[in-house]
N, C-alpha and C. Protein backbone atom coordinates (compact mmCIF):
# COMPACT_ATOMS: atom_id res chain seq x y z
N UNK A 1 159.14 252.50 119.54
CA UNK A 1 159.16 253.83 118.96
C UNK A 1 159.10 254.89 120.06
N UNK A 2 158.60 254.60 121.28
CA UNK A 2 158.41 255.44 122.27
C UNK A 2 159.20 255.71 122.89
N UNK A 3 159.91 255.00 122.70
CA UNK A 3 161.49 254.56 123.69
C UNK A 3 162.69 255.65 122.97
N UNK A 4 162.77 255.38 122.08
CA UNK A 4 163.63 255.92 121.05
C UNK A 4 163.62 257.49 121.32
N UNK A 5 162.23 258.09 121.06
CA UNK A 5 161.57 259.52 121.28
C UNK A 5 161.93 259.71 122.34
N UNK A 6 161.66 258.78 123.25
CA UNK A 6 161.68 259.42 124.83
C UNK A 6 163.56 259.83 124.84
N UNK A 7 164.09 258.45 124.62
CA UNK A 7 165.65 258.86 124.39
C UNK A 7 165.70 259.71 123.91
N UNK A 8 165.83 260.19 122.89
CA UNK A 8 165.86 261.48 121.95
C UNK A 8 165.67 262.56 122.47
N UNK A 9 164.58 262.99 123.30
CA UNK A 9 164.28 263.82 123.99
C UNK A 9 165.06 264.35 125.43
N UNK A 10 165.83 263.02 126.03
CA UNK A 10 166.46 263.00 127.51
C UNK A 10 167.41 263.60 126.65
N UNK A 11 168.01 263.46 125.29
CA UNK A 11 169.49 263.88 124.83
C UNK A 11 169.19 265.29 124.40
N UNK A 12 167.67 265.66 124.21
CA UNK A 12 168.05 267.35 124.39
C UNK A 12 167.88 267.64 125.35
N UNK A 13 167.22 267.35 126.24
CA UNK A 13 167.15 268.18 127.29
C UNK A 13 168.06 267.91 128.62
N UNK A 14 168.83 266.86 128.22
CA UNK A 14 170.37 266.80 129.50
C UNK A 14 169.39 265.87 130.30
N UNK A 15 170.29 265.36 131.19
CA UNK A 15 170.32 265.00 132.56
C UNK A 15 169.93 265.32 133.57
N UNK A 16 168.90 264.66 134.25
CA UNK A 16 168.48 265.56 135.55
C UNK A 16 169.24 265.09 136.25
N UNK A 17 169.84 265.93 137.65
CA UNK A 17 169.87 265.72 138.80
C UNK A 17 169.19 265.52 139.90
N UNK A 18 169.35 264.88 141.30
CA UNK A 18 168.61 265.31 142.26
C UNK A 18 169.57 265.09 143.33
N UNK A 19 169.04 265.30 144.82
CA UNK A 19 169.34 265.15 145.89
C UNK A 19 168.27 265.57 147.28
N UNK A 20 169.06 265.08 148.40
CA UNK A 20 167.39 264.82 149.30
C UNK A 20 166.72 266.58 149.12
N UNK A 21 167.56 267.57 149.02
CA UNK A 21 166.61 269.04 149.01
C UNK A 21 165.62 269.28 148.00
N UNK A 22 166.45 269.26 146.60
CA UNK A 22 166.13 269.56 145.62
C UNK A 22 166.03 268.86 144.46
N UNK A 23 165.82 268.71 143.54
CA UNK A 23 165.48 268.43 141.89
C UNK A 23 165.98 269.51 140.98
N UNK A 24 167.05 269.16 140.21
CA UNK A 24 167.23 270.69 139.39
C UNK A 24 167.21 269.48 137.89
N UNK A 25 166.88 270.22 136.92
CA UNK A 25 166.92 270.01 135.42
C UNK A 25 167.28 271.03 134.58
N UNK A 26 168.52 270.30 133.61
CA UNK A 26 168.89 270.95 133.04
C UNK A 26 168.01 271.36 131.71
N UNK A 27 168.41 272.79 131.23
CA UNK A 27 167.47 273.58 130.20
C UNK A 27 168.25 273.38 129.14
N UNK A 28 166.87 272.96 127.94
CA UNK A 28 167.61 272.49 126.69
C UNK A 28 168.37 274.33 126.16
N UNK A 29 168.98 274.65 125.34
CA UNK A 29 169.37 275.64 124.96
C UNK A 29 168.25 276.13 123.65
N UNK A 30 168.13 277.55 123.64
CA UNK A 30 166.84 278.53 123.16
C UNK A 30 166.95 277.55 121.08
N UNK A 31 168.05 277.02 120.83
CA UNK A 31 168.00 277.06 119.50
C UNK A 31 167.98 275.41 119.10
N UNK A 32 167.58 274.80 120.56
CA UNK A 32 167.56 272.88 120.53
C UNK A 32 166.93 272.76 119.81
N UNK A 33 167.00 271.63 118.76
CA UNK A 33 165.91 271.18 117.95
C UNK A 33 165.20 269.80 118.15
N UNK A 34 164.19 269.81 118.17
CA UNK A 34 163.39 268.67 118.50
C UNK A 34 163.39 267.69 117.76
N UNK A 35 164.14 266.14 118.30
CA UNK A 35 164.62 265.22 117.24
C UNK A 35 163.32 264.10 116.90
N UNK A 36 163.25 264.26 116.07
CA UNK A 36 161.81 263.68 115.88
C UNK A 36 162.16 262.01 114.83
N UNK A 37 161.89 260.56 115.76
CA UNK A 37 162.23 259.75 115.07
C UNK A 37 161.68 259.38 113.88
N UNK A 38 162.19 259.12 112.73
CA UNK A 38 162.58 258.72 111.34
C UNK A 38 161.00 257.60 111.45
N UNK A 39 160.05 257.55 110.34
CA UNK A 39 158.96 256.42 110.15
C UNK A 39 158.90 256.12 108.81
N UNK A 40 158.65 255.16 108.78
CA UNK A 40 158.09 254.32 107.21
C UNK A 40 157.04 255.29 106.69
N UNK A 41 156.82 255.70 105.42
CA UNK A 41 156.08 256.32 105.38
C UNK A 41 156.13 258.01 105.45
N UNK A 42 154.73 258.92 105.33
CA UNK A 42 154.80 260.18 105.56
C UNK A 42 154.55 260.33 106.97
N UNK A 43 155.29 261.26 107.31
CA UNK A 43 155.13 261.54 109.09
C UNK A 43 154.82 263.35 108.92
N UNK A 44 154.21 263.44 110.18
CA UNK A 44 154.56 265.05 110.48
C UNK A 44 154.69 265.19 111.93
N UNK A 45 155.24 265.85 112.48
CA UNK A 45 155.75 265.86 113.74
C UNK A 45 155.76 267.75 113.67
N UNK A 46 154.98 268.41 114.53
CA UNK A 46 154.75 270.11 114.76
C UNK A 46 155.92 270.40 116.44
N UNK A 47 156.30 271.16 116.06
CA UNK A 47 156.57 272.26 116.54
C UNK A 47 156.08 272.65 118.01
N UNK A 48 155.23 273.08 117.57
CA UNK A 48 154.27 273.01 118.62
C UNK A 48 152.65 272.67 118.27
N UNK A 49 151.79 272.32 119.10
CA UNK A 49 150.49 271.99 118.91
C UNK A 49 149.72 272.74 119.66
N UNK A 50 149.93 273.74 120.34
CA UNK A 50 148.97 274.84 120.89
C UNK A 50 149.59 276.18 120.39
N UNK A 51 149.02 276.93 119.86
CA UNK A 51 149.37 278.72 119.91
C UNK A 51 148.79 279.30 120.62
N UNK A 52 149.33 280.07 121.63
CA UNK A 52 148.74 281.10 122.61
C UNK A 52 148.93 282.17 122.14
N UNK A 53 147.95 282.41 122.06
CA UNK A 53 147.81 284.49 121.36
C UNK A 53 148.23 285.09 122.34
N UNK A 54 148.19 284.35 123.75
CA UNK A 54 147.93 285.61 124.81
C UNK A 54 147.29 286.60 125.10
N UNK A 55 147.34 287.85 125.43
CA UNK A 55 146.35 288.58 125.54
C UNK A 55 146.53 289.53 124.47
N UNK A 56 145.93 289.77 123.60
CA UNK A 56 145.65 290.70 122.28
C UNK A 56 145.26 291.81 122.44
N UNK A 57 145.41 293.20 121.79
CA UNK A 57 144.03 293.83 121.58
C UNK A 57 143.27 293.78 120.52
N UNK A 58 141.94 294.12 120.76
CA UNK A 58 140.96 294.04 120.07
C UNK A 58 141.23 294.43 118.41
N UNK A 59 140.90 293.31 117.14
CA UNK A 59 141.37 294.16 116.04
C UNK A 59 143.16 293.74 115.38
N UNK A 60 143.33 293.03 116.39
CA UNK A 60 145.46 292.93 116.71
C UNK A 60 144.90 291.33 115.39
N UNK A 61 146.58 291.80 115.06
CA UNK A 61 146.87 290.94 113.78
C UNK A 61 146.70 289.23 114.53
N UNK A 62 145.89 288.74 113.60
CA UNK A 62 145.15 287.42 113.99
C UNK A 62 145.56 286.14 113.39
N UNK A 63 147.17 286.41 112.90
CA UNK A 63 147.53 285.35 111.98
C UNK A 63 148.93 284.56 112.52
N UNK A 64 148.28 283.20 112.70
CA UNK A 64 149.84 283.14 113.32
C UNK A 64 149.85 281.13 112.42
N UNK A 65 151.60 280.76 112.66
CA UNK A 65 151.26 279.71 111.51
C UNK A 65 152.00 278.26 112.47
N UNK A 66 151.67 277.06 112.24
CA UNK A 66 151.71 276.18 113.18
C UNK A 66 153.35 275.67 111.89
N UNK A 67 154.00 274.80 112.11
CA UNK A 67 155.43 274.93 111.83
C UNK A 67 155.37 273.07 111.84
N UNK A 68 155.70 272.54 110.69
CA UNK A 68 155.99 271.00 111.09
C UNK A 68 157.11 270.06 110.26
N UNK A 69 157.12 269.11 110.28
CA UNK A 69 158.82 268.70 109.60
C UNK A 69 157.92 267.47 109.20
N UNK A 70 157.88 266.87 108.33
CA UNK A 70 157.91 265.69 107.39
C UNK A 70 159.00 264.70 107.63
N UNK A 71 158.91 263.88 109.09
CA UNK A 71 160.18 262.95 109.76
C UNK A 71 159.69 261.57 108.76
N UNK A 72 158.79 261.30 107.98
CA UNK A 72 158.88 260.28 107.23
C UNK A 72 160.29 260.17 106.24
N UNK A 73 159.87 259.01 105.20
CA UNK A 73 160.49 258.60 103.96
C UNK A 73 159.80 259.02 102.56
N UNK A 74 158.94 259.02 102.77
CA UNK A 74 157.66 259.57 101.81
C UNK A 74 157.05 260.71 101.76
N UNK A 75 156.75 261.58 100.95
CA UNK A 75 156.08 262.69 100.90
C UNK A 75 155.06 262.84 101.86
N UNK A 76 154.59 264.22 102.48
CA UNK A 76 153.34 264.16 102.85
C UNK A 76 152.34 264.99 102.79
N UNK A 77 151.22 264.67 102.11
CA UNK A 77 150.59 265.07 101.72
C UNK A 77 149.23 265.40 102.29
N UNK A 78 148.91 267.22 103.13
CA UNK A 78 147.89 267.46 103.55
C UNK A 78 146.38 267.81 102.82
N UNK A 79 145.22 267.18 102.77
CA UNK A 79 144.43 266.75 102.21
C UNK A 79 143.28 268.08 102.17
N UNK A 80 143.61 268.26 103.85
CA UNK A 80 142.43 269.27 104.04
C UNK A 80 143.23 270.12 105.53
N UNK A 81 142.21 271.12 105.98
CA UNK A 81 142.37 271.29 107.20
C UNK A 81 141.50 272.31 107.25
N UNK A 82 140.58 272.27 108.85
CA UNK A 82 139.83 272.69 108.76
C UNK A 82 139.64 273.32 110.35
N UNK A 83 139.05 274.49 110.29
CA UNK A 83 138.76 275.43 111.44
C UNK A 83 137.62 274.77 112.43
N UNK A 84 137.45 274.81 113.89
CA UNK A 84 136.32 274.67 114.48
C UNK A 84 134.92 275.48 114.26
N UNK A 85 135.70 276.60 113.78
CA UNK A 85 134.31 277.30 113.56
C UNK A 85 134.87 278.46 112.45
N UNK A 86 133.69 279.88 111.88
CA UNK A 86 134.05 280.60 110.79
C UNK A 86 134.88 281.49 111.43
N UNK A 87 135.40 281.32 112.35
CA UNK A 87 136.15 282.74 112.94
C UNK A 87 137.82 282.11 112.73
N UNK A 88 138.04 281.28 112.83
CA UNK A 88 139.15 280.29 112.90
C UNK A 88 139.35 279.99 111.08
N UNK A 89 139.97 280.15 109.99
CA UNK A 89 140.13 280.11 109.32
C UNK A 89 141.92 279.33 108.56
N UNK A 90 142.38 278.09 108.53
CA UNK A 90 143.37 277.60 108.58
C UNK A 90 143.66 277.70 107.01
N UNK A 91 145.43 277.57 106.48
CA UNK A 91 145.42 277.43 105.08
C UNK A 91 146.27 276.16 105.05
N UNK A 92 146.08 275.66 104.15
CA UNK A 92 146.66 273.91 103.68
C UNK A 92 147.49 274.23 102.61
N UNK A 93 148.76 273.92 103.33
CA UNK A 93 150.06 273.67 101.93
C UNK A 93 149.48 272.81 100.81
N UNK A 94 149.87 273.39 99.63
CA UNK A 94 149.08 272.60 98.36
C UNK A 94 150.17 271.93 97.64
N UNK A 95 151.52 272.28 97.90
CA UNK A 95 152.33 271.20 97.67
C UNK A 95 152.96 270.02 98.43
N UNK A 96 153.03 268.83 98.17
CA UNK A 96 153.39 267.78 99.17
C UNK A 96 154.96 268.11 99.91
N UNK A 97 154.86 268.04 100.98
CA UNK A 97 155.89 267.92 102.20
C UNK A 97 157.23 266.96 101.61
N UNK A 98 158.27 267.48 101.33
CA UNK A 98 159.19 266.35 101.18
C UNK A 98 159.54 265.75 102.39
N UNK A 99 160.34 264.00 102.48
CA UNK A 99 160.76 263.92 103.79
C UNK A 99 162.16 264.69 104.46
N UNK A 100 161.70 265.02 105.32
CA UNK A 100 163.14 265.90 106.12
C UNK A 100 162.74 267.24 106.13
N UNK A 101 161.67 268.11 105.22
CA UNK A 101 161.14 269.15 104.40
C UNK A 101 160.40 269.61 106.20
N UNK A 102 160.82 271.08 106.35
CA UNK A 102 159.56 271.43 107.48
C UNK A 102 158.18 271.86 105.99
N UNK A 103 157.06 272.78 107.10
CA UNK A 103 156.11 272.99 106.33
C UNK A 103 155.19 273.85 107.70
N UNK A 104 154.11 274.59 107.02
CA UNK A 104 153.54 275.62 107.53
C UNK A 104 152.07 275.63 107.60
N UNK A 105 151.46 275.75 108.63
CA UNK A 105 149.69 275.22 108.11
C UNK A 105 149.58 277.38 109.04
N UNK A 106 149.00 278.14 108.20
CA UNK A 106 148.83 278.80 108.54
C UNK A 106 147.46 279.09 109.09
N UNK A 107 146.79 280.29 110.24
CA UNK A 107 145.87 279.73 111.13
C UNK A 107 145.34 281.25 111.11
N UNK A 108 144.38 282.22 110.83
CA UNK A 108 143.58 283.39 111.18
C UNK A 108 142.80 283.39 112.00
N UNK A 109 142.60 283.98 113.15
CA UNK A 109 141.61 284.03 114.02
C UNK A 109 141.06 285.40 114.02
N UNK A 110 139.14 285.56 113.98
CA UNK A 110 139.25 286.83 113.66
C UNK A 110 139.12 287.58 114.94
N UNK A 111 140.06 288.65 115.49
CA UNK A 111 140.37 289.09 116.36
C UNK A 111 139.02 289.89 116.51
N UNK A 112 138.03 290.05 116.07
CA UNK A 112 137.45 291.48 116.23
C UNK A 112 135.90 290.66 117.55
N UNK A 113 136.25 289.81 117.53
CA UNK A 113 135.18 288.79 118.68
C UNK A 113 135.99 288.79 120.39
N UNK A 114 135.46 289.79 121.09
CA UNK A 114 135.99 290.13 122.51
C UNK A 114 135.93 288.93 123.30
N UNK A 115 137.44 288.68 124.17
CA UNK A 115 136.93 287.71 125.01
C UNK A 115 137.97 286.78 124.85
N UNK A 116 137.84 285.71 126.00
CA UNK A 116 138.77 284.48 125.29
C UNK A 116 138.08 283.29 124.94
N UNK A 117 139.42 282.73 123.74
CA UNK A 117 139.07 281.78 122.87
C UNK A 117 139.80 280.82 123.11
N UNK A 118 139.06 279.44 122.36
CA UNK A 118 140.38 278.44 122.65
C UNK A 118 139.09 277.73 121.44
N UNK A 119 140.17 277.26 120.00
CA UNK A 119 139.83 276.96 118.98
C UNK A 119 140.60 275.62 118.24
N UNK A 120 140.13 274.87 117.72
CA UNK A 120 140.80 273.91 116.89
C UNK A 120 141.13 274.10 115.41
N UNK A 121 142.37 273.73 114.73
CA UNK A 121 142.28 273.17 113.64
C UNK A 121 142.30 271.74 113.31
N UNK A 122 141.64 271.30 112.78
CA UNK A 122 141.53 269.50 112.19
C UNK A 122 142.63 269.22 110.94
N UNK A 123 143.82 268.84 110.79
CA UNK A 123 144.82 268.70 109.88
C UNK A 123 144.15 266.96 109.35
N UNK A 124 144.35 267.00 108.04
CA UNK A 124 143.74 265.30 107.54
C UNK A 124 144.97 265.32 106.27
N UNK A 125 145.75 264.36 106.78
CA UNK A 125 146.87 263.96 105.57
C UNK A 125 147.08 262.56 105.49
N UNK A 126 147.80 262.16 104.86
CA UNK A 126 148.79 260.89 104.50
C UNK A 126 149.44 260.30 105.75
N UNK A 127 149.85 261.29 107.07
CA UNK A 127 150.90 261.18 107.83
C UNK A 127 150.71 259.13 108.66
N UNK A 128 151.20 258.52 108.44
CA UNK A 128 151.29 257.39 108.94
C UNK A 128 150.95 257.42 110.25
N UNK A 129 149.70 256.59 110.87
CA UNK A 129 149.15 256.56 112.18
C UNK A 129 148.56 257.72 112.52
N UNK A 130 148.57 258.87 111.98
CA UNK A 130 147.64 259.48 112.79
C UNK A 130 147.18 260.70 111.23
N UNK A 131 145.94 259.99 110.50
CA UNK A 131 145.58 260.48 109.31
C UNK A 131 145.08 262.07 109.84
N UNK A 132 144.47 262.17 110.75
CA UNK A 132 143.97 263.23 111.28
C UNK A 132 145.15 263.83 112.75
N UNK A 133 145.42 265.25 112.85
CA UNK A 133 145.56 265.87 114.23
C UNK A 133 145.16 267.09 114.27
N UNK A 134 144.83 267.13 115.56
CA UNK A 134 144.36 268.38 115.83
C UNK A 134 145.03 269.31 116.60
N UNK A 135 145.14 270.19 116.30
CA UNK A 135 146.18 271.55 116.87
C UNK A 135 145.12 272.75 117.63
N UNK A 136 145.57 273.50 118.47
CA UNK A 136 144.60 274.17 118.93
C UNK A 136 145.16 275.76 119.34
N UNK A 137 144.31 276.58 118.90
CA UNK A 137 144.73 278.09 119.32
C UNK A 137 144.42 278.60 120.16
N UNK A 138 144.37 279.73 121.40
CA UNK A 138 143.81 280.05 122.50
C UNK A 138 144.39 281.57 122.21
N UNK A 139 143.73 282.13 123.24
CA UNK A 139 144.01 283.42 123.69
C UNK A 139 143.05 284.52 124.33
N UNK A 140 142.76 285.61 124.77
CA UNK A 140 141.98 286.62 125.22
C UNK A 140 142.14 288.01 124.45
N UNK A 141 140.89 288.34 123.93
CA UNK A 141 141.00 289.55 122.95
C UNK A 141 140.41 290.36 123.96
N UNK A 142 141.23 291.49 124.48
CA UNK A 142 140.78 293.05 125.29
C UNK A 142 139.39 293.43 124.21
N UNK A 143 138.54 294.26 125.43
CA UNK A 143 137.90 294.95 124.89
C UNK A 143 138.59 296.45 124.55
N UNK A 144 137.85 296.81 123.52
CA UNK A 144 138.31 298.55 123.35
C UNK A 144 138.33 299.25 124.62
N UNK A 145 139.53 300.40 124.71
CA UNK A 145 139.55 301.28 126.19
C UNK A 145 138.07 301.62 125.99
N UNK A 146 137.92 301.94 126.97
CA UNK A 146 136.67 302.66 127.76
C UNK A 146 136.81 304.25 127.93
N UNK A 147 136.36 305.09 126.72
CA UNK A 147 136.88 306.47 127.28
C UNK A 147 137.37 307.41 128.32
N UNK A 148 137.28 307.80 128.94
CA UNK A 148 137.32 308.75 129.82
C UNK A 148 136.20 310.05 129.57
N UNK A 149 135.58 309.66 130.50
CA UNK A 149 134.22 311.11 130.47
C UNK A 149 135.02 312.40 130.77
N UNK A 150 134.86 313.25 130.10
CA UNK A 150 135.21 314.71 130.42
C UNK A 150 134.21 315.42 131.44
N UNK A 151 134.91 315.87 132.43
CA UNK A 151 133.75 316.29 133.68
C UNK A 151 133.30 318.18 132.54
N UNK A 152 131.88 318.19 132.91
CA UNK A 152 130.98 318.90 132.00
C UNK A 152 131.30 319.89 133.46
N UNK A 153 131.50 321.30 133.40
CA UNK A 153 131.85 322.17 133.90
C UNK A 153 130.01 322.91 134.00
N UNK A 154 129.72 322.99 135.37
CA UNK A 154 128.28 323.64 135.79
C UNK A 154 128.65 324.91 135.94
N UNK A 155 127.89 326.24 135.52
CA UNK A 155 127.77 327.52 135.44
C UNK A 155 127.20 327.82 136.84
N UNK A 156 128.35 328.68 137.84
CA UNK A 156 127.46 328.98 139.17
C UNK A 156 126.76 329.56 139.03
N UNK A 157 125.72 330.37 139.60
CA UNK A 157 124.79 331.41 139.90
C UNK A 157 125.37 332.15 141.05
């Protein structure tokens, strides 16, 4: 199965080259899609598994949604999913995943906590071999500007 993926993967992303200077690799194109092999069963295969907020400001919209495809034969069906902590707040599709079907686990972080974060969600489904995964969010929330003092004007004598 690893083999297959790994193939799958060399066929989006081309052929490397090399020679004694350099190493160049070719870049999959902005709209490649990630071929995710076919399993017995419900599968889910994401998109991506980290969201980087990057750097935010303080208060900045805190909602962003993790993206996944159902590469099984079978429905799949997410059970639960759950935040590392109350600031991290995830939502669970309540209808089952068809196979071939993408799907959306949406993720709130509450922006109004200064600083950087790096947070989990716990996904628990059906998906064949791996009943549980965990996905993870990061980023740095600015503090509010810092005013500017107005210089207070002293009365000479």
């Amino acid at each position: 199965m690893k083999k297959i993926f790994l193939l799958a993967m060399l066929n989006v992303l081309g052929d490397t080259t090399s020679n004694s200077q350099e190493t160049k690799k070719a870049k999959a194109p902005a709209n490649a899609k990630v071929i995710a092999p076919k399993i017995e069963g419900a599968g889910m295969v994401f998109e991506t598994e980290t969201i980087d907020y990057g750097t935010i400001e303080h208060n900045a919209e805190g909602t962003r949604k993790f993206v996944f495809t159902n590469n099984g034969n079978k429905p799949l069906i997410i059970s639960n999913t759950q935040g590392s902590c109350g600031c991290t707040v995830p939502t669970t599709p309540k209808e089952p995943i068809a196979p071939g079907a993408k799907g959306e686990i949406g993720v709130h972080y509450a922006t109004d906590r200064v600083g950087a974060f790096t947070k989990s969600v716990t996904v628990t489904s059906n998906a064949e071999g791996q009943p549980t995964k965990v996905l993870t969010i990061k980023g740095t929330v600015l503090p509010d500007p810092t005013p500017v003092a107005t210089p207070v004007a002293t009365p000479k004598s």
